[in-house]
N, C-alpha and C. Protein backbone atom coordinates (compact mmCIF):
# COMPACT_ATOMS: atom_id res chain seq x y z
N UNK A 1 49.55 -36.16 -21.80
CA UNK A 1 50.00 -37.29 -21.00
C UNK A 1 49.20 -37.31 -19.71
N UNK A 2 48.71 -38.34 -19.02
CA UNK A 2 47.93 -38.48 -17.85
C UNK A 2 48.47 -39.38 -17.20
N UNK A 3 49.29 -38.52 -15.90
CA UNK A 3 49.52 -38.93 -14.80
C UNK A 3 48.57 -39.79 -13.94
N UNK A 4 49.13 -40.98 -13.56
CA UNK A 4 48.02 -41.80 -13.14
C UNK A 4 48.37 -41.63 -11.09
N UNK A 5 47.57 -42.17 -10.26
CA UNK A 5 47.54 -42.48 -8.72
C UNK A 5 48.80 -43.24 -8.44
N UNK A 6 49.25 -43.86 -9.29
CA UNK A 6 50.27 -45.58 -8.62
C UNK A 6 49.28 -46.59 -7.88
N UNK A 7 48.54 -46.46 -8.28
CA UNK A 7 47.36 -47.75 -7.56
C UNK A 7 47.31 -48.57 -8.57
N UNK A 8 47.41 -48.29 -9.92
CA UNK A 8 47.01 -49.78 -10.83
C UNK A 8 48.01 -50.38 -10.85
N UNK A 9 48.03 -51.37 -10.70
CA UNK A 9 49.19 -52.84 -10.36
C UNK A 9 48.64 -54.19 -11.72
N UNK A 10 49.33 -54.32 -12.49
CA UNK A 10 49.36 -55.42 -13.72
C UNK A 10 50.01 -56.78 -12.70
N UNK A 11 49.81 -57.43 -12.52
CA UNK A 11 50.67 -58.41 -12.05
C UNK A 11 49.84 -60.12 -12.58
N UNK A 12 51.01 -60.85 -13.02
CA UNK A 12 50.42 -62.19 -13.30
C UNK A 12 52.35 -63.24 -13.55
N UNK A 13 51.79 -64.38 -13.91
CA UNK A 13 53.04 -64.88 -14.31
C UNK A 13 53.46 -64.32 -15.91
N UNK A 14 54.93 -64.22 -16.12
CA UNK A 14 54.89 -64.25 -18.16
C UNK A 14 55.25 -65.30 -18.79
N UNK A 15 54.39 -64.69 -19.23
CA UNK A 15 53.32 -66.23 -20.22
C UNK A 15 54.40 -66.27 -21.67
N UNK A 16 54.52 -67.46 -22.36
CA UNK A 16 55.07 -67.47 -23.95
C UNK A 16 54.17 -66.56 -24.91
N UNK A 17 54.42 -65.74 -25.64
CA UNK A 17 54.22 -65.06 -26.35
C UNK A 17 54.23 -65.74 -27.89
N UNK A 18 53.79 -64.51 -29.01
CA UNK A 18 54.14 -64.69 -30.37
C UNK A 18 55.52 -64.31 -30.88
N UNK A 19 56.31 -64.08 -30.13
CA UNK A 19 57.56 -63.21 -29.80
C UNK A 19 57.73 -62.22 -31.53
N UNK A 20 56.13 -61.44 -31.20
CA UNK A 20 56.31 -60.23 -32.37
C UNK A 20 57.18 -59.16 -31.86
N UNK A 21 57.15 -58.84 -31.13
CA UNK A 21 57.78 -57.82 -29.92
C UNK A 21 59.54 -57.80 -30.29
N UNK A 22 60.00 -59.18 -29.98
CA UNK A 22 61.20 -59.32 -30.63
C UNK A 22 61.61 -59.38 -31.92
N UNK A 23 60.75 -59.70 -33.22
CA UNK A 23 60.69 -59.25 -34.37
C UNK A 23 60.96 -57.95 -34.65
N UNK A 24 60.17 -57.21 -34.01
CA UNK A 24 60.48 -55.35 -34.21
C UNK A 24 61.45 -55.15 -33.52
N UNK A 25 62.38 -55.61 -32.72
CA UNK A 25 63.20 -55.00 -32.18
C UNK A 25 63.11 -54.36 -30.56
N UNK A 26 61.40 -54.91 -30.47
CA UNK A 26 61.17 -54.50 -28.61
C UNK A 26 61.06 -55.51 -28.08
N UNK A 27 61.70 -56.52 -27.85
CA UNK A 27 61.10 -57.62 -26.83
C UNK A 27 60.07 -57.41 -25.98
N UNK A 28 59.26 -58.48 -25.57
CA UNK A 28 58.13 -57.38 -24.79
C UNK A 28 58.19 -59.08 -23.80
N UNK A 29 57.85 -59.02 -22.26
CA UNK A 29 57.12 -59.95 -21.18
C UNK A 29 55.81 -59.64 -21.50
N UNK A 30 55.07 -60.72 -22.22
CA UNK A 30 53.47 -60.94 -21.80
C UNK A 30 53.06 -61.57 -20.18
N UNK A 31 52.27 -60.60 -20.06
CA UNK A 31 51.70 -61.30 -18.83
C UNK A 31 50.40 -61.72 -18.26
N UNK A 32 50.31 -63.03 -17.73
CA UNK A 32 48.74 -63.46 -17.33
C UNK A 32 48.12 -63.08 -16.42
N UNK A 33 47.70 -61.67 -16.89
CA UNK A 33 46.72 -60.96 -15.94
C UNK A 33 45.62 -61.36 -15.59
N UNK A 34 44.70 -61.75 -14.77
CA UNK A 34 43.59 -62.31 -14.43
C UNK A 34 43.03 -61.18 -13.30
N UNK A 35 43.68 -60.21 -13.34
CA UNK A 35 42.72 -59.18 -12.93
C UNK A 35 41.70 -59.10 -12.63
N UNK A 36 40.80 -58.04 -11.99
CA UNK A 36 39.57 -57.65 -12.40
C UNK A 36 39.33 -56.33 -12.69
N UNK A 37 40.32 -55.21 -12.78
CA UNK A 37 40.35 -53.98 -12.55
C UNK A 37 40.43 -53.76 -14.38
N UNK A 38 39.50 -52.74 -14.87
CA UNK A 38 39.35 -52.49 -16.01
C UNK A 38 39.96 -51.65 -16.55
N UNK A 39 41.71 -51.37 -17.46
CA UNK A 39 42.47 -50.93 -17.49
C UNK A 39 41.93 -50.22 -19.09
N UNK A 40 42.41 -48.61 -19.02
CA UNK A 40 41.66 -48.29 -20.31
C UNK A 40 42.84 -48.92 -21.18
N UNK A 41 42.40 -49.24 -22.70
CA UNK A 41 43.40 -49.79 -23.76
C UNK A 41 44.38 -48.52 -23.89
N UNK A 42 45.72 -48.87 -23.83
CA UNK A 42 46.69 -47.37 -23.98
C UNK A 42 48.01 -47.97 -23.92
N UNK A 43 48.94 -47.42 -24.17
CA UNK A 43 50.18 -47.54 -23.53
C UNK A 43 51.07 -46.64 -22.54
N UNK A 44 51.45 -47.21 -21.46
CA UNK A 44 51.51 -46.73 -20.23
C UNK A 44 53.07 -47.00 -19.69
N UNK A 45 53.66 -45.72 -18.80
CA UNK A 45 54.93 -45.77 -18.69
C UNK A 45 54.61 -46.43 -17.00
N UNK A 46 55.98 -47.62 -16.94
CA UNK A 46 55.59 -48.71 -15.93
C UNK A 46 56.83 -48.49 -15.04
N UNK A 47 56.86 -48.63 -13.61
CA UNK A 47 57.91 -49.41 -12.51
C UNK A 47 57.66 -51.04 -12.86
N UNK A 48 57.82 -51.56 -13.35
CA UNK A 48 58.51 -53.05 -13.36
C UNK A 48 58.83 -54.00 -12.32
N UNK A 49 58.92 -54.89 -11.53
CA UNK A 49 59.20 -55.54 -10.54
C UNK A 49 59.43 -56.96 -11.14
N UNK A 50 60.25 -57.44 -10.99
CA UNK A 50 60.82 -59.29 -11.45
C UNK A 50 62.10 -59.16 -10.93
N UNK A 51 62.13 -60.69 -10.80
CA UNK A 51 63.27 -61.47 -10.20
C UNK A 51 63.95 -60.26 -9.18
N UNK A 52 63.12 -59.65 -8.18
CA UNK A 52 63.55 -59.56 -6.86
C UNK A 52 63.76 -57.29 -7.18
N UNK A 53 64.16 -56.90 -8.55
CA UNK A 53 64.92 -56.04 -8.85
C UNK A 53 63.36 -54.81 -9.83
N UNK A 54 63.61 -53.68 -9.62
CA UNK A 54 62.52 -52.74 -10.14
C UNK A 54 62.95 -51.91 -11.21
N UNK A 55 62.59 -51.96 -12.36
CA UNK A 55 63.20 -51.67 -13.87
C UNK A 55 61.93 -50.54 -14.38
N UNK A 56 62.18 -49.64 -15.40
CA UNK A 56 61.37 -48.40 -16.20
C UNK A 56 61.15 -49.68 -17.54
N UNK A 57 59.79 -49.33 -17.90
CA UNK A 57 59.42 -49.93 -18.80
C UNK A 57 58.24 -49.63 -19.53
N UNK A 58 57.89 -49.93 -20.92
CA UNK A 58 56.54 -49.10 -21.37
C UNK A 58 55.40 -50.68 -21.55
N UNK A 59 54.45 -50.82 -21.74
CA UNK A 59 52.86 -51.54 -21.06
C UNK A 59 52.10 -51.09 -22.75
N UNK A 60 51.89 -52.38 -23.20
CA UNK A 60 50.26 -51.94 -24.10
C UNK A 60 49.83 -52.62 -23.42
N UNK A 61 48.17 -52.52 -22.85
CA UNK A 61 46.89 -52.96 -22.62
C UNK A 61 45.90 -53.17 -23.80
N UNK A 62 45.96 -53.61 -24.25
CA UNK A 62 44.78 -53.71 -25.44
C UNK A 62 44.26 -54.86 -26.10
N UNK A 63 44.11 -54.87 -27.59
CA UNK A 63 44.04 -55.80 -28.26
C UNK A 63 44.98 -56.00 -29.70
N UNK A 64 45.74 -55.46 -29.26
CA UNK A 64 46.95 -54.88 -30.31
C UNK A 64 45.91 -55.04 -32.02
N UNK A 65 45.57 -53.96 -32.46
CA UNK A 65 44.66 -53.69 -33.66
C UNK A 65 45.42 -54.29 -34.99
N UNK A 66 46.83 -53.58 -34.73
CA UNK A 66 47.42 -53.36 -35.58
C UNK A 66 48.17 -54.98 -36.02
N UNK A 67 48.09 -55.80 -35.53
CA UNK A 67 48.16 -57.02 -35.39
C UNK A 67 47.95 -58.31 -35.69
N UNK A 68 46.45 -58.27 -34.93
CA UNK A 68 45.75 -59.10 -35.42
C UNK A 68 43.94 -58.15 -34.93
N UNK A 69 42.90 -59.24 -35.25
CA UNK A 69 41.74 -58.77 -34.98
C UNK A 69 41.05 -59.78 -33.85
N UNK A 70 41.60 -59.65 -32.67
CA UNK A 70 41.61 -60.52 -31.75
C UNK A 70 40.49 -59.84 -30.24
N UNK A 71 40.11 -60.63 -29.40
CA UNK A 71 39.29 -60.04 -29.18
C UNK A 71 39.86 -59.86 -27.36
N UNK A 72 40.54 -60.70 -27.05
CA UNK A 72 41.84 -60.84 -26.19
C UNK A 72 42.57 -60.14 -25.38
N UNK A 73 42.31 -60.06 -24.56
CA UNK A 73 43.47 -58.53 -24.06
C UNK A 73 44.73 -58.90 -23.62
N UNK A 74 45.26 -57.99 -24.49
CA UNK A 74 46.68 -58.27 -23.84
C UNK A 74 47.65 -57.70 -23.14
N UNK A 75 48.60 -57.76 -22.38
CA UNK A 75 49.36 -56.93 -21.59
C UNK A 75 50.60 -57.47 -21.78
N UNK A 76 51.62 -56.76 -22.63
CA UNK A 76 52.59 -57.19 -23.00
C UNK A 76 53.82 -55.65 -22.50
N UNK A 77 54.87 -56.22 -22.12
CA UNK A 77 55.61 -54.89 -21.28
C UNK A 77 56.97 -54.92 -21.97
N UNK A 78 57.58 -53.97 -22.32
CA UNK A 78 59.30 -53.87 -22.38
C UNK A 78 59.74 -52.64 -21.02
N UNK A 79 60.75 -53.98 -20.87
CA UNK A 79 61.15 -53.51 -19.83
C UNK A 79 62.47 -52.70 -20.17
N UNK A 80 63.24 -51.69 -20.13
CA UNK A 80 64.46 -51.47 -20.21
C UNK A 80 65.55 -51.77 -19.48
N UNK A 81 66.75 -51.90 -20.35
CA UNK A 81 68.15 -52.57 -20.12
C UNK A 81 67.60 -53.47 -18.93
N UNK A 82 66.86 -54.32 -19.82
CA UNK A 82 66.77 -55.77 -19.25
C UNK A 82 66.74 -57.21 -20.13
N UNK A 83 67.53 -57.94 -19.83
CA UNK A 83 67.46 -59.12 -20.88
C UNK A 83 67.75 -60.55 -20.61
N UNK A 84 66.62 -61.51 -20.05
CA UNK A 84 67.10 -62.38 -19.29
C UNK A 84 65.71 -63.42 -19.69
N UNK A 85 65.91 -64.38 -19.49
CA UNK A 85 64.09 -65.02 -19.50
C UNK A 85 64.08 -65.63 -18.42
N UNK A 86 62.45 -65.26 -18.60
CA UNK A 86 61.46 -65.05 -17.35
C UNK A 86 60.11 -65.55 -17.82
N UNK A 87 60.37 -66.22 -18.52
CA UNK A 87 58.97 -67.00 -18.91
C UNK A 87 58.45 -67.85 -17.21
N UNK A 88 57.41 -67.62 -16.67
CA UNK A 88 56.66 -68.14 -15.83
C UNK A 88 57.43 -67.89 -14.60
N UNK A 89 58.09 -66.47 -14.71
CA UNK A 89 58.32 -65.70 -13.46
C UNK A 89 56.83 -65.11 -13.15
N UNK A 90 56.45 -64.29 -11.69
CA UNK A 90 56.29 -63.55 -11.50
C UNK A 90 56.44 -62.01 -11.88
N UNK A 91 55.57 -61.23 -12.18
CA UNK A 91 55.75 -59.81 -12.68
C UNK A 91 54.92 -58.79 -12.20
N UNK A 92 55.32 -57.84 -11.85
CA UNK A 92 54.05 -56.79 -11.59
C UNK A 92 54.38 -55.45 -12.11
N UNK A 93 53.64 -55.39 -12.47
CA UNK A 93 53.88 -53.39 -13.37
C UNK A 93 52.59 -52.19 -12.52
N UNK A 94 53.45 -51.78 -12.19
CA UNK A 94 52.56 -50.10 -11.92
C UNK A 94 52.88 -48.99 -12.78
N UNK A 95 51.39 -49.20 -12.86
CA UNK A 95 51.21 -47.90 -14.00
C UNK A 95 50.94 -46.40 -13.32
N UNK A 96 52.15 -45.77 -13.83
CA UNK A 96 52.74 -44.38 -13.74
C UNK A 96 51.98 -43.55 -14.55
N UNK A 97 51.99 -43.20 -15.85
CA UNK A 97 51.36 -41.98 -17.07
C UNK A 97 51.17 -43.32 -17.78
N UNK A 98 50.10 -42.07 -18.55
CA UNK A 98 49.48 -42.79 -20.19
C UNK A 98 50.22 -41.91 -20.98
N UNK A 99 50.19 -42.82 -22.01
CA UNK A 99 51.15 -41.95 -22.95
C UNK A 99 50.38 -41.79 -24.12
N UNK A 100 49.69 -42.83 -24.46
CA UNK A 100 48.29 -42.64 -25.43
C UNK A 100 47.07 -43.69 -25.50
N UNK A 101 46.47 -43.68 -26.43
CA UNK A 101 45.62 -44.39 -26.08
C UNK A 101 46.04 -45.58 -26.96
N UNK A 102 45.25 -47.03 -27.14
CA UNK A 102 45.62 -47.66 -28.30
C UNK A 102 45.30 -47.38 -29.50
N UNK A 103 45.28 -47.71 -30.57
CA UNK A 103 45.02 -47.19 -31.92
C UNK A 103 45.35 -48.36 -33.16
N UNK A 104 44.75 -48.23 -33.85
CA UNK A 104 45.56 -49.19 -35.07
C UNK A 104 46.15 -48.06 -36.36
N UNK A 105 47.08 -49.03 -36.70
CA UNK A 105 48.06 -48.27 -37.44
C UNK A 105 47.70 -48.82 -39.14
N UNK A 106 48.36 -48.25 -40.16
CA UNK A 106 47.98 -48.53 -40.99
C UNK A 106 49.00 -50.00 -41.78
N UNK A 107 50.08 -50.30 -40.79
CA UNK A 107 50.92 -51.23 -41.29
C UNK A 107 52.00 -51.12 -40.16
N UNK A 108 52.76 -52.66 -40.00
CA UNK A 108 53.45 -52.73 -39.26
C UNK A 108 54.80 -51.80 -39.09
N UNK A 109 54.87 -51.31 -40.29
CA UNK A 109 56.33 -50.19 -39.71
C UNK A 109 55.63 -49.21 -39.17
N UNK A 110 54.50 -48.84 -39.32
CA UNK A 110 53.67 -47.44 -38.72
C UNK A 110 53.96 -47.57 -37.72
N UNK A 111 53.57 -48.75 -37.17
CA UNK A 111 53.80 -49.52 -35.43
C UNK A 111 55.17 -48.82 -34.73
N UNK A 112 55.78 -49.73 -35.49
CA UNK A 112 57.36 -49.80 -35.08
C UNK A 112 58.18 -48.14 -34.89
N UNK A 113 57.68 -47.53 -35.84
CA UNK A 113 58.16 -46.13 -35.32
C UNK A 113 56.98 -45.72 -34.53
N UNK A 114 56.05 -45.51 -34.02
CA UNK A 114 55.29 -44.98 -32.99
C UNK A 114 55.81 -45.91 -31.75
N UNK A 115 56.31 -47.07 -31.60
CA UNK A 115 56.70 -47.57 -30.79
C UNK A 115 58.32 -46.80 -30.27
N UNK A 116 58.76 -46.65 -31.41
CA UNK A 116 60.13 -45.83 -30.58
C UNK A 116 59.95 -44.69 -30.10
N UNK A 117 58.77 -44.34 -30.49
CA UNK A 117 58.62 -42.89 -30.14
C UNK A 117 58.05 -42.94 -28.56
N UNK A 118 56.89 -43.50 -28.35
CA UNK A 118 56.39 -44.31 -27.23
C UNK A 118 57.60 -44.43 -26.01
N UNK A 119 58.90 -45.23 -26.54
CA UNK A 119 59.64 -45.51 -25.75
C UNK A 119 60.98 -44.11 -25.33
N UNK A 120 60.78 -43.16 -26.41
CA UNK A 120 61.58 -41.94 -25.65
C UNK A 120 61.13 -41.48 -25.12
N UNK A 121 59.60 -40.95 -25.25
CA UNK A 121 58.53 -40.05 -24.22
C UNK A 121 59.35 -40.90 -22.66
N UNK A 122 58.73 -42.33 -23.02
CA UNK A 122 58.46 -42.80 -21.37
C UNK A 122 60.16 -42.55 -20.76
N UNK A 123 61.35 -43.12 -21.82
CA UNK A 123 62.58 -42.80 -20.91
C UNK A 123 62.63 -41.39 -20.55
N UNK A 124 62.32 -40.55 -21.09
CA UNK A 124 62.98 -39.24 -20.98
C UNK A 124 61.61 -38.58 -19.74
N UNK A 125 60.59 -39.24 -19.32
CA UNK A 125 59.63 -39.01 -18.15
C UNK A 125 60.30 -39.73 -17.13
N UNK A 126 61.02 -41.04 -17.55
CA UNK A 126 61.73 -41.39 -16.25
C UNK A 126 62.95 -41.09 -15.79
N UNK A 127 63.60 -39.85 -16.33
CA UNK A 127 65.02 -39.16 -16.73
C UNK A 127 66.04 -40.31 -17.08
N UNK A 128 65.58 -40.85 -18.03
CA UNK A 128 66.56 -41.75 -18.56
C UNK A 128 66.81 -41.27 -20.06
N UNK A 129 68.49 -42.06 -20.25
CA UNK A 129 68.36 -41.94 -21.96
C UNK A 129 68.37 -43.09 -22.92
């Protein structure tokens, strides 16, 4: 796991999605990053910031492989025990640890359990359960 500075900041409005995220069971905020800071592809345990309030949440950066074959980057976040829409709110995520890098999987349930797994590492780094 690699502890990051707290200097990288994700922030953009969230954007409508493919709402795959909610298909599997993770809802995820996409967000329109227009950045310029070159974020390695990974998934990353986040502080959260929307609608005024600061939430634990896990971050892919990538091009989600496993997906589609897109060339796109995307930054799509679940936030925990949060559930509200926020389409074309404001958002900003600081990235805390990497938890891995991106990867493609060999099929979408591969995903879906590396994703829960993804999401206990990061609660149980933020002493949550």
């Amino acid at each position: 796991m690699n502890i990051l500075d707290g200097t990288t900041k994700i922030s953009g409005q969230v954007k409508k999605g493919e709402q795959i995220g909610r298909t599997l069971d993770f809802p995820t905020a996409n967000i329109n990053y227009k950045g310029k800071d070159k974020i390695k592809f990974g998934v990353y345990g986040v502080i959260v910031k929307v609608l005024g309030e600061e939430f634990y949440g896990v971050i892919n950066v990538g091009i989600r492989p496993t997906i589609d074959d897109s060339d796109e980057v995307s930054y799509e976040v679940n936030i925990f025990n949060f559930d509200s829409d926020i389409y074309d709110e404001k958002i900003e995520c600081e990235l805390i640890f990497q938890v891995r890098e991106e990867i493609k999987f060999k099929d979408i349930n591969e995903l879906k359990l590396q994703i829960k797994k993804d999401i206990i590492i990061v609660k149980s780094k933020f002493g949550m359960k």
